[in-house]
C-alpha atoms as a PDB file:
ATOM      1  CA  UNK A   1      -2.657 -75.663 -87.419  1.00  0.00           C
ATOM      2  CA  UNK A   2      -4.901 -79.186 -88.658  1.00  0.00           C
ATOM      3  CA  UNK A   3      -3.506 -80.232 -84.896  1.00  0.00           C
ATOM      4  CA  UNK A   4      -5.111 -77.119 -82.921  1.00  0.00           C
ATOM      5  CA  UNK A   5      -8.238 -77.945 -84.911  1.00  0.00           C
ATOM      6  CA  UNK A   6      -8.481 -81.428 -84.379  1.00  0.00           C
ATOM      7  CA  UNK A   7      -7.803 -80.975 -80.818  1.00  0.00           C
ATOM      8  CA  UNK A   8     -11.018 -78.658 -80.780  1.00  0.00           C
ATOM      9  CA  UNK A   9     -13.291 -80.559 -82.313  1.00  0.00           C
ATOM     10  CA  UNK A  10     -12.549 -83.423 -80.186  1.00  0.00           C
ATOM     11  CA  UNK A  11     -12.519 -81.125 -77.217  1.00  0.00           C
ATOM     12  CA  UNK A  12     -16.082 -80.173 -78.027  1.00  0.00           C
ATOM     13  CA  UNK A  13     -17.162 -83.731 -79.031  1.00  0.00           C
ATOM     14  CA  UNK A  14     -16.687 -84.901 -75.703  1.00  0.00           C
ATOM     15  CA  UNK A  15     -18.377 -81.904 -74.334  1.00  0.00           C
ATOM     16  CA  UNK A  16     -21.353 -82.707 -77.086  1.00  0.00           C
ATOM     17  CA  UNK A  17     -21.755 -86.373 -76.410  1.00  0.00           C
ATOM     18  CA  UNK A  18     -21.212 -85.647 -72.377  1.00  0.00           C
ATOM     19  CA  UNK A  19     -24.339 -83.585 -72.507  1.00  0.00           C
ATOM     20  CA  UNK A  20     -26.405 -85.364 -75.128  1.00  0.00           C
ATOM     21  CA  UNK A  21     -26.517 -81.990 -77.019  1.00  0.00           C
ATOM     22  CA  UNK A  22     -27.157 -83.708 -80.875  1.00  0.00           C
ATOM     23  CA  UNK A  23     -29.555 -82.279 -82.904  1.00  0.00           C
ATOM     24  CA  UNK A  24     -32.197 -84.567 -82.092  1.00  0.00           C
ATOM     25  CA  UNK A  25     -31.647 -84.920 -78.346  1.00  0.00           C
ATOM     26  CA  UNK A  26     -31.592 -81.431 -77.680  1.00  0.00           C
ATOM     27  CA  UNK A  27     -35.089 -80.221 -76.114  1.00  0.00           C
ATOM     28  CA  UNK A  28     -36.806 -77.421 -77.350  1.00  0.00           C
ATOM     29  CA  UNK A  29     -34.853 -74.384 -77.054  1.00  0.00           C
ATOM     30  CA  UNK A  30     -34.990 -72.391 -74.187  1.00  0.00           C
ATOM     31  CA  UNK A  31     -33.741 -69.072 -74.468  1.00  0.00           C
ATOM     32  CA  UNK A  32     -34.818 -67.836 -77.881  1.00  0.00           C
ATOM     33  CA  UNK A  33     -38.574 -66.795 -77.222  1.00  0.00           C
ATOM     34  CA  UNK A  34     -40.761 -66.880 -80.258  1.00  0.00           C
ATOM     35  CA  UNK A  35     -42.862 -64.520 -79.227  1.00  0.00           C
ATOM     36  CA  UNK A  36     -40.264 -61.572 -79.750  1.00  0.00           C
ATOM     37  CA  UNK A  37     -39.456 -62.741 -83.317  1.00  0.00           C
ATOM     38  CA  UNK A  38     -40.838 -59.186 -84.599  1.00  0.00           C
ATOM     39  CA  UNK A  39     -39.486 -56.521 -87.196  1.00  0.00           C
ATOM     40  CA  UNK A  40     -36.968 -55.570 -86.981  1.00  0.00           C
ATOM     41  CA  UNK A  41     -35.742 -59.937 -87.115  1.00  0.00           C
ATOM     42  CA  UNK A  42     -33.261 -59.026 -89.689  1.00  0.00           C
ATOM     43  CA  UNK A  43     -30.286 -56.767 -90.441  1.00  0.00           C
ATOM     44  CA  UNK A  44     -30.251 -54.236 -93.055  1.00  0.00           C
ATOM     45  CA  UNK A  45     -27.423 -54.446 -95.552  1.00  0.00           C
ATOM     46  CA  UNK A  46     -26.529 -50.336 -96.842  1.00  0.00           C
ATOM     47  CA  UNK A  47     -23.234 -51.405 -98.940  1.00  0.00           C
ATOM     48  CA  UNK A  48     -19.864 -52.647 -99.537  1.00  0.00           C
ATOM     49  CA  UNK A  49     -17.248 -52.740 -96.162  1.00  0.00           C
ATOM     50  CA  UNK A  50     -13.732 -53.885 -96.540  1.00  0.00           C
ATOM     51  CA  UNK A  51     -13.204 -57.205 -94.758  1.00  0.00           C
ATOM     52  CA  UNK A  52     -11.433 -57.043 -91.467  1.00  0.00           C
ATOM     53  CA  UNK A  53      -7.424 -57.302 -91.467  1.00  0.00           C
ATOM     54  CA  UNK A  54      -7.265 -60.170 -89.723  1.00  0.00           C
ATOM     55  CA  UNK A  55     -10.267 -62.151 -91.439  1.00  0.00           C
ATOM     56  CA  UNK A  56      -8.073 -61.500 -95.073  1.00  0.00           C
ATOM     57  CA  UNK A  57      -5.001 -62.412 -93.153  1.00  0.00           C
ATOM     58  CA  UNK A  58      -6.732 -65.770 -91.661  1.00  0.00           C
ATOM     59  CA  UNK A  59      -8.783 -66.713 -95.576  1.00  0.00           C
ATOM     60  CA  UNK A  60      -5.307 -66.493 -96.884  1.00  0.00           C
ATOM     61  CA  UNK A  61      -3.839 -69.145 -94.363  1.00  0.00           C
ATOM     62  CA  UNK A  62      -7.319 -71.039 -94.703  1.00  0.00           C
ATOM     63  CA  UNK A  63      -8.941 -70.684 -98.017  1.00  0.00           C
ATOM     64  CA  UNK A  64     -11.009 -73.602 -97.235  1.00  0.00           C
ATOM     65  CA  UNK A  65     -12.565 -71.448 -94.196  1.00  0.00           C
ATOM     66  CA  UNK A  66     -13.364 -68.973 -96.696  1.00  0.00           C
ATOM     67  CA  UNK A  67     -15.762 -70.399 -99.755  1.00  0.00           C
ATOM     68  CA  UNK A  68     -18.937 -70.580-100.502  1.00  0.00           C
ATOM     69  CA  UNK A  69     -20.549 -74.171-100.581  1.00  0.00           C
ATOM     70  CA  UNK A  70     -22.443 -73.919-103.486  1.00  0.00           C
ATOM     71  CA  UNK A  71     -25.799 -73.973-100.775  1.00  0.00           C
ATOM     72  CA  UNK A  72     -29.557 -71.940-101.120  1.00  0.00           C
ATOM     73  CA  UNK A  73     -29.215 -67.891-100.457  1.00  0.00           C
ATOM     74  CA  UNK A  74     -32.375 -67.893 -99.322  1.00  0.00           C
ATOM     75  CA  UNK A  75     -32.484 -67.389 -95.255  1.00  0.00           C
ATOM     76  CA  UNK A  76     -32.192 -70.985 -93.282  1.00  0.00           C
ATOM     77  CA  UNK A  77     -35.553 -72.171 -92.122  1.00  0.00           C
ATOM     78  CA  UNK A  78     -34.230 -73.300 -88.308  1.00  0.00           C
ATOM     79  CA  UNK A  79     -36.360 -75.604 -86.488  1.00  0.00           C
ATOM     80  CA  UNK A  80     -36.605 -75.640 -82.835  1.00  0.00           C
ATOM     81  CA  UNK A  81     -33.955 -78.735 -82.721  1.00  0.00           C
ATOM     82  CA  UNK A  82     -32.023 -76.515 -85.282  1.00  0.00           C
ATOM     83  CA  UNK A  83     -32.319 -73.170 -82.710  1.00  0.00           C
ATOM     84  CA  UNK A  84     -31.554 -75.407 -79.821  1.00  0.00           C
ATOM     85  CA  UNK A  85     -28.451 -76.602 -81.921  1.00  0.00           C
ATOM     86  CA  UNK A  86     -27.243 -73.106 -82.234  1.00  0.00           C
ATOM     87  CA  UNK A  87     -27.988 -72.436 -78.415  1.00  0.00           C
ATOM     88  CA  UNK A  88     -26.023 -75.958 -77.065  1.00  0.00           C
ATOM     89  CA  UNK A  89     -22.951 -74.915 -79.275  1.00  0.00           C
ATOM     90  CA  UNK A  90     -22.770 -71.522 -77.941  1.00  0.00           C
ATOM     91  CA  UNK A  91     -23.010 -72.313 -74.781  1.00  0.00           C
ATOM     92  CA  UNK A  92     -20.182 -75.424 -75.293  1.00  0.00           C
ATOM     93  CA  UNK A  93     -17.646 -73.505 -76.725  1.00  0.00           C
ATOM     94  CA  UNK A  94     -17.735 -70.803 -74.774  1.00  0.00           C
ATOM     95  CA  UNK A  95     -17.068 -73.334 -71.836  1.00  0.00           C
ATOM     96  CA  UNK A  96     -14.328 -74.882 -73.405  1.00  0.00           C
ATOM     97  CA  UNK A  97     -12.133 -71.978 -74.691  1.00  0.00           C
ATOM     98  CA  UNK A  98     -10.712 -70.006 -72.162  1.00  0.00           C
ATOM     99  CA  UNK A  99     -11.034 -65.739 -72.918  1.00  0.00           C
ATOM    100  CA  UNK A 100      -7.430 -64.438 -74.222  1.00  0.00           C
ATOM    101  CA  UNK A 101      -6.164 -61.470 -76.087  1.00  0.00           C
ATOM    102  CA  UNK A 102      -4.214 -62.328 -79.076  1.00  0.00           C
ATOM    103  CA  UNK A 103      -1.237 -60.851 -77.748  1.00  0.00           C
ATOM    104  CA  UNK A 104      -1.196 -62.654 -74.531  1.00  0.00           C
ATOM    105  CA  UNK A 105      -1.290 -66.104 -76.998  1.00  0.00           C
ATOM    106  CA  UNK A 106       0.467 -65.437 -79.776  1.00  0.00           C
ATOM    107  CA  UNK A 107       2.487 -62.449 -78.738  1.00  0.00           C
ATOM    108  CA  UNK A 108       0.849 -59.906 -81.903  1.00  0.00           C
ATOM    109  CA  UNK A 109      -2.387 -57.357 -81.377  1.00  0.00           C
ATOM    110  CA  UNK A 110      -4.436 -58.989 -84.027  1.00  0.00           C
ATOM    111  CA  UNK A 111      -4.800 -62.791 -85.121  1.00  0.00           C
ATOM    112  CA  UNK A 112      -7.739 -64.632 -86.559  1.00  0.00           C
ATOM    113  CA  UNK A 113      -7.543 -68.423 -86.162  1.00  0.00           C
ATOM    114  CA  UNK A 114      -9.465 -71.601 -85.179  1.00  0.00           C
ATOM    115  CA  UNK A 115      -8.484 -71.767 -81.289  1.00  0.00           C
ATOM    116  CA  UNK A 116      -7.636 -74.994 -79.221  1.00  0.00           C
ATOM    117  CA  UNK A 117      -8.226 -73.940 -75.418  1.00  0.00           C
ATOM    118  CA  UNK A 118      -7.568 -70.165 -75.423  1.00  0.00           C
ATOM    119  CA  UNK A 119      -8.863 -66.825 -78.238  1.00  0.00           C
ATOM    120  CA  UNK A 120     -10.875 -63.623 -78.565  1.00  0.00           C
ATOM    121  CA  UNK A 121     -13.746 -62.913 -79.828  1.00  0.00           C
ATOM    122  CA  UNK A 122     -13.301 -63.607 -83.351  1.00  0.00           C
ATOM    123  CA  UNK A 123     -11.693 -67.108 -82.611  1.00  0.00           C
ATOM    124  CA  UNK A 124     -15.338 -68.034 -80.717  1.00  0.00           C
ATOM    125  CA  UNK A 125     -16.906 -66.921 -83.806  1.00  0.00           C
ATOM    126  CA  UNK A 126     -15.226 -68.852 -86.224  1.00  0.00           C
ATOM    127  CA  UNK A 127     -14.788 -72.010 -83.970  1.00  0.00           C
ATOM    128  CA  UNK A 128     -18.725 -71.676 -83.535  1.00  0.00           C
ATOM    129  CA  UNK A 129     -18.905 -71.506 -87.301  1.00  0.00           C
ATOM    130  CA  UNK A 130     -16.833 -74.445 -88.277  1.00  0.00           C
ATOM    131  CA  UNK A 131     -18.569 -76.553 -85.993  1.00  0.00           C
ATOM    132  CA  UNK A 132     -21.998 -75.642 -87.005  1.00  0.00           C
ATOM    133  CA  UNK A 133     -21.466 -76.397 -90.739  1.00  0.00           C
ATOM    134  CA  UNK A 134     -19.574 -79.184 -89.350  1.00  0.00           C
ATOM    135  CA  UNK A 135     -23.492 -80.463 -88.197  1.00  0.00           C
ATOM    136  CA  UNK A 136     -25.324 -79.699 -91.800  1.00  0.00           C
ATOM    137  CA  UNK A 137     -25.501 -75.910 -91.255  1.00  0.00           C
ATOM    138  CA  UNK A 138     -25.172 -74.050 -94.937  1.00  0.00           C
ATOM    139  CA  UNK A 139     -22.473 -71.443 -95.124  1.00  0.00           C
ATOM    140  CA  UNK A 140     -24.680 -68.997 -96.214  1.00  0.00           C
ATOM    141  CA  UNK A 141     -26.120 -68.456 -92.858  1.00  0.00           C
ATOM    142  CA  UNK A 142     -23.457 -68.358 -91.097  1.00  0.00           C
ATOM    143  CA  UNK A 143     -21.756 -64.829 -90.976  1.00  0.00           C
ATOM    144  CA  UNK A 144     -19.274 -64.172 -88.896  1.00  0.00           C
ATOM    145  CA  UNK A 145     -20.166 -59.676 -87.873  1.00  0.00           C
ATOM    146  CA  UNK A 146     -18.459 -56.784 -87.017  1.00  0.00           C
ATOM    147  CA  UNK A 147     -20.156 -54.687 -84.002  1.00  0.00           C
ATOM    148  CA  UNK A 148     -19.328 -52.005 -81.234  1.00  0.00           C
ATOM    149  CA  UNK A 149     -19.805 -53.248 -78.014  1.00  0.00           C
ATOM    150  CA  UNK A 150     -21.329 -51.265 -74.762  1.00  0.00           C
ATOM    151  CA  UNK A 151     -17.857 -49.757 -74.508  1.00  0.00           C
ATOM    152  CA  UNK A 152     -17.321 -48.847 -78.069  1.00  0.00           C
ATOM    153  CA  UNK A 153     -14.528 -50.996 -78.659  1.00  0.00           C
ATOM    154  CA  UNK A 154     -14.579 -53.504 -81.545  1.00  0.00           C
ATOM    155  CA  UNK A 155     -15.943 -56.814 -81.149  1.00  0.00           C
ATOM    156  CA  UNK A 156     -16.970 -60.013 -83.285  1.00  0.00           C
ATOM    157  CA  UNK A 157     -19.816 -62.232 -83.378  1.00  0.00           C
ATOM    158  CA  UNK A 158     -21.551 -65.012 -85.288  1.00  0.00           C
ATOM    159  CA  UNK A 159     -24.808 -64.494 -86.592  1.00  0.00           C
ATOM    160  CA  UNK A 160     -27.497 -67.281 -88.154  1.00  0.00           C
ATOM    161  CA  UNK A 161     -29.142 -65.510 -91.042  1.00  0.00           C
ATOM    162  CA  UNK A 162     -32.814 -67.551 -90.551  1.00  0.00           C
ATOM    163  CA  UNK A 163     -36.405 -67.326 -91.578  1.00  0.00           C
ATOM    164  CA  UNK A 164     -36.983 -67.246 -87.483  1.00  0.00           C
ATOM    165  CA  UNK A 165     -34.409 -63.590 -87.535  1.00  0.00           C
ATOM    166  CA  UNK A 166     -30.966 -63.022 -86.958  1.00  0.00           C
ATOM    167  CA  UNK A 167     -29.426 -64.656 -84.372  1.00  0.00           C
ATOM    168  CA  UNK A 168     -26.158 -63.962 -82.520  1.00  0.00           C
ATOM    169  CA  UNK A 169     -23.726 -66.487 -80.846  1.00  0.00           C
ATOM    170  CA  UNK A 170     -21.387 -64.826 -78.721  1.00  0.00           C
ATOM    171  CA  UNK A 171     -18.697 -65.027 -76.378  1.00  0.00           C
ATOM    172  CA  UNK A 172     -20.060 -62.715 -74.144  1.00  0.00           C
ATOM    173  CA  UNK A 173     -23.644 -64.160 -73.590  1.00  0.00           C
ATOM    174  CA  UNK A 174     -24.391 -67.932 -72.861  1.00  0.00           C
ATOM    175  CA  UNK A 175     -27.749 -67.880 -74.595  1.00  0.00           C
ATOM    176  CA  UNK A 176     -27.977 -66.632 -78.002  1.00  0.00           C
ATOM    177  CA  UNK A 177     -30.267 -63.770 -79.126  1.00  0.00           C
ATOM    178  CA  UNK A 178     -31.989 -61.866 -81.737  1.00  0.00           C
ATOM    179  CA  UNK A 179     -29.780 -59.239 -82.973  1.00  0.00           C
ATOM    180  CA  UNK A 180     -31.844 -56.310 -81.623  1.00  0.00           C
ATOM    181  CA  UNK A 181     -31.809 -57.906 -78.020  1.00  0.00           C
ATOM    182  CA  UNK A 182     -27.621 -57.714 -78.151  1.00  0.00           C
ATOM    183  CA  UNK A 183     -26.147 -54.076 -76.507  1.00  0.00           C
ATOM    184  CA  UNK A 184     -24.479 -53.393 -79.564  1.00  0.00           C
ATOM    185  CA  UNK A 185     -23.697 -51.639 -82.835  1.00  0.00           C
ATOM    186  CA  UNK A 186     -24.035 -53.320 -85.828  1.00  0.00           C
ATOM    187  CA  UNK A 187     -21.072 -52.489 -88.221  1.00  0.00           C
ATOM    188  CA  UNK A 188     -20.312 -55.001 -90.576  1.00  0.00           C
ATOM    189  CA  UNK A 189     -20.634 -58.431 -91.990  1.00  0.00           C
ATOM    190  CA  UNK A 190     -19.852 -61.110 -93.890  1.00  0.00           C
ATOM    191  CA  UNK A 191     -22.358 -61.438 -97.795  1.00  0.00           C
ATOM    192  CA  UNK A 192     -24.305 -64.274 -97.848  1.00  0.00           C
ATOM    193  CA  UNK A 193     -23.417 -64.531-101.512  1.00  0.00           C
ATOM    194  CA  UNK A 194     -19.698 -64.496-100.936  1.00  0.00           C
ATOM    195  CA  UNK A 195     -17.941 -64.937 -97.574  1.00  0.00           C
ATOM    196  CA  UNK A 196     -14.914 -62.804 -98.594  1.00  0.00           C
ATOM    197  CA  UNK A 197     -17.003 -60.301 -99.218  1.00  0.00           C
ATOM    198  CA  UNK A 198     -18.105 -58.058 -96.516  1.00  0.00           C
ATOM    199  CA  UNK A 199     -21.344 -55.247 -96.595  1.00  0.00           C
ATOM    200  CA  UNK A 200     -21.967 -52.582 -93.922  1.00  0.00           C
ATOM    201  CA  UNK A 201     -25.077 -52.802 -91.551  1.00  0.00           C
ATOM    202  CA  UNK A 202     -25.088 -49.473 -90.598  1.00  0.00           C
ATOM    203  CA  UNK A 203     -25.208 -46.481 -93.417  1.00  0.00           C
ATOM    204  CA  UNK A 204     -22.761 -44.207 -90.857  1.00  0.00           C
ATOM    205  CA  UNK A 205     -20.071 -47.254 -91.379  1.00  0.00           C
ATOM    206  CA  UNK A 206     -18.976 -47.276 -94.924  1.00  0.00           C
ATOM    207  CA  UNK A 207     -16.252 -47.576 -95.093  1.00  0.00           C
ATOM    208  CA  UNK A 208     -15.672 -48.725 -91.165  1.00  0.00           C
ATOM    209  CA  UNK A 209     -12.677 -46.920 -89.271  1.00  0.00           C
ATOM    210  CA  UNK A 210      -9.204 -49.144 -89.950  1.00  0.00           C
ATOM    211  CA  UNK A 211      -9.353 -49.592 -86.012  1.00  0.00           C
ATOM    212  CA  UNK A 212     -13.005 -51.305 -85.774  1.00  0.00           C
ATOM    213  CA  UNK A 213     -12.206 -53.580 -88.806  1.00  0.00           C
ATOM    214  CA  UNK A 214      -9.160 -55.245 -87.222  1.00  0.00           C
ATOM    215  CA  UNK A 215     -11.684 -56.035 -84.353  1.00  0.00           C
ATOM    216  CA  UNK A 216      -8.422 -55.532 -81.413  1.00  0.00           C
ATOM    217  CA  UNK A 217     -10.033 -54.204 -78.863  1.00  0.00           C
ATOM    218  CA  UNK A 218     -12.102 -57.455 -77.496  1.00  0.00           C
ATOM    219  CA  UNK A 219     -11.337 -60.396 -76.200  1.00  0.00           C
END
């Protein structure tokens, strides 16, 4: 397992320091526009949710992925560097991990883990994750979210909890977003307080159906 990760973060090293895409080289960020930065910028938390299967599955393999780091609850204030940051990593590892169902890589329906040049969704998510707190970015915002897609099926995405709004990185999009730009449902995700602990977004998802939570249906 250390050797998938260590061959992704030096994967998307090279892909960082090909691009010049450091915190402070990165220009001002291009696809988040200020201007729509409006109520409603944040989710609404309506309760408890149990954690996904495969999240509880993947915290008990990597407990280390799965505390708190002691950092401020209140909401991240991103700069523009900071925003661009978010924006350069999406965009990177989506590039360098190749779109793969967790049965076609390691032969079972559902399977959290940190991927080295294939994953679902929920592999993007937490790849994006570790790397980002990897560059200074607290824990607390960074919540890895439960959502129904255009289709209905379950998908996963990261979203930055920040003073500028909730922002999602995604697998499916190149440029990251406020949450109420993305075609989805908003099901589930991870507390802020506690990242085993999960709360519902959405007051007709508590609990969430044992399908959505193990998030199968999405690459």
């Amino acid at each position: 397992m250390q050797r998938i990760w260590y061959s992704a973060v030096l994967l998307v090293g090279s892909l960082l320091v090909s691009t010049g895409a450091t915190g402070q080289e990165v220009s001002a960020y291009r696809s988040v526009d200020r201007s729509t930065v409006r109520a409603p910028a944040f989710m609404r938390i309506y309760g408890p949710a149990s954690p996904p299967h495969g999240f509880v599955r993947f915290c008990e393999k990597r407990p280390e992925e799965c505390s708190g780091d002691g950092g401020p609850e209140n909401r991240f204030n991103a700069s523009s560097d900071r925003l661009s940051e978010l924006d350069a990593i999406n965009r990177l590892i989506n590039q360098a991990i190749a779109p793969a169902t967790d049965l076609e890589v390691y032969g079972v329906k559902e399977h959290w883990t940190l991927p080295s040049t294939r994953g679902d969704c929920e592999d993007y998510a937490l790849l994006k994750r570790r790397m980002l707190i990897a560059r200074g970015w607290p824990v607390s915002s960074l919540l890895l979210t439960v959502v129904r897609d255009e289709k209905g099926d379950g998908h996963a995405v990261l979203t930055a909890r920040t003073l500028q709004g909730d922002f999602i990185l995604d697998n499916k999009f190149e440029d990251i977003r406020l949450w109420t730009r993305a075609p989805y449902e908003f099901v589930m995700r991870q507390s802020y307080l506690n990242p085993q602990v999960w709360v519902a977004l959405d007051a007709r998802h508590t609990p969430v159906s044992t399908a959505l939570s193990g998030v199968q249906n999405r690459r």
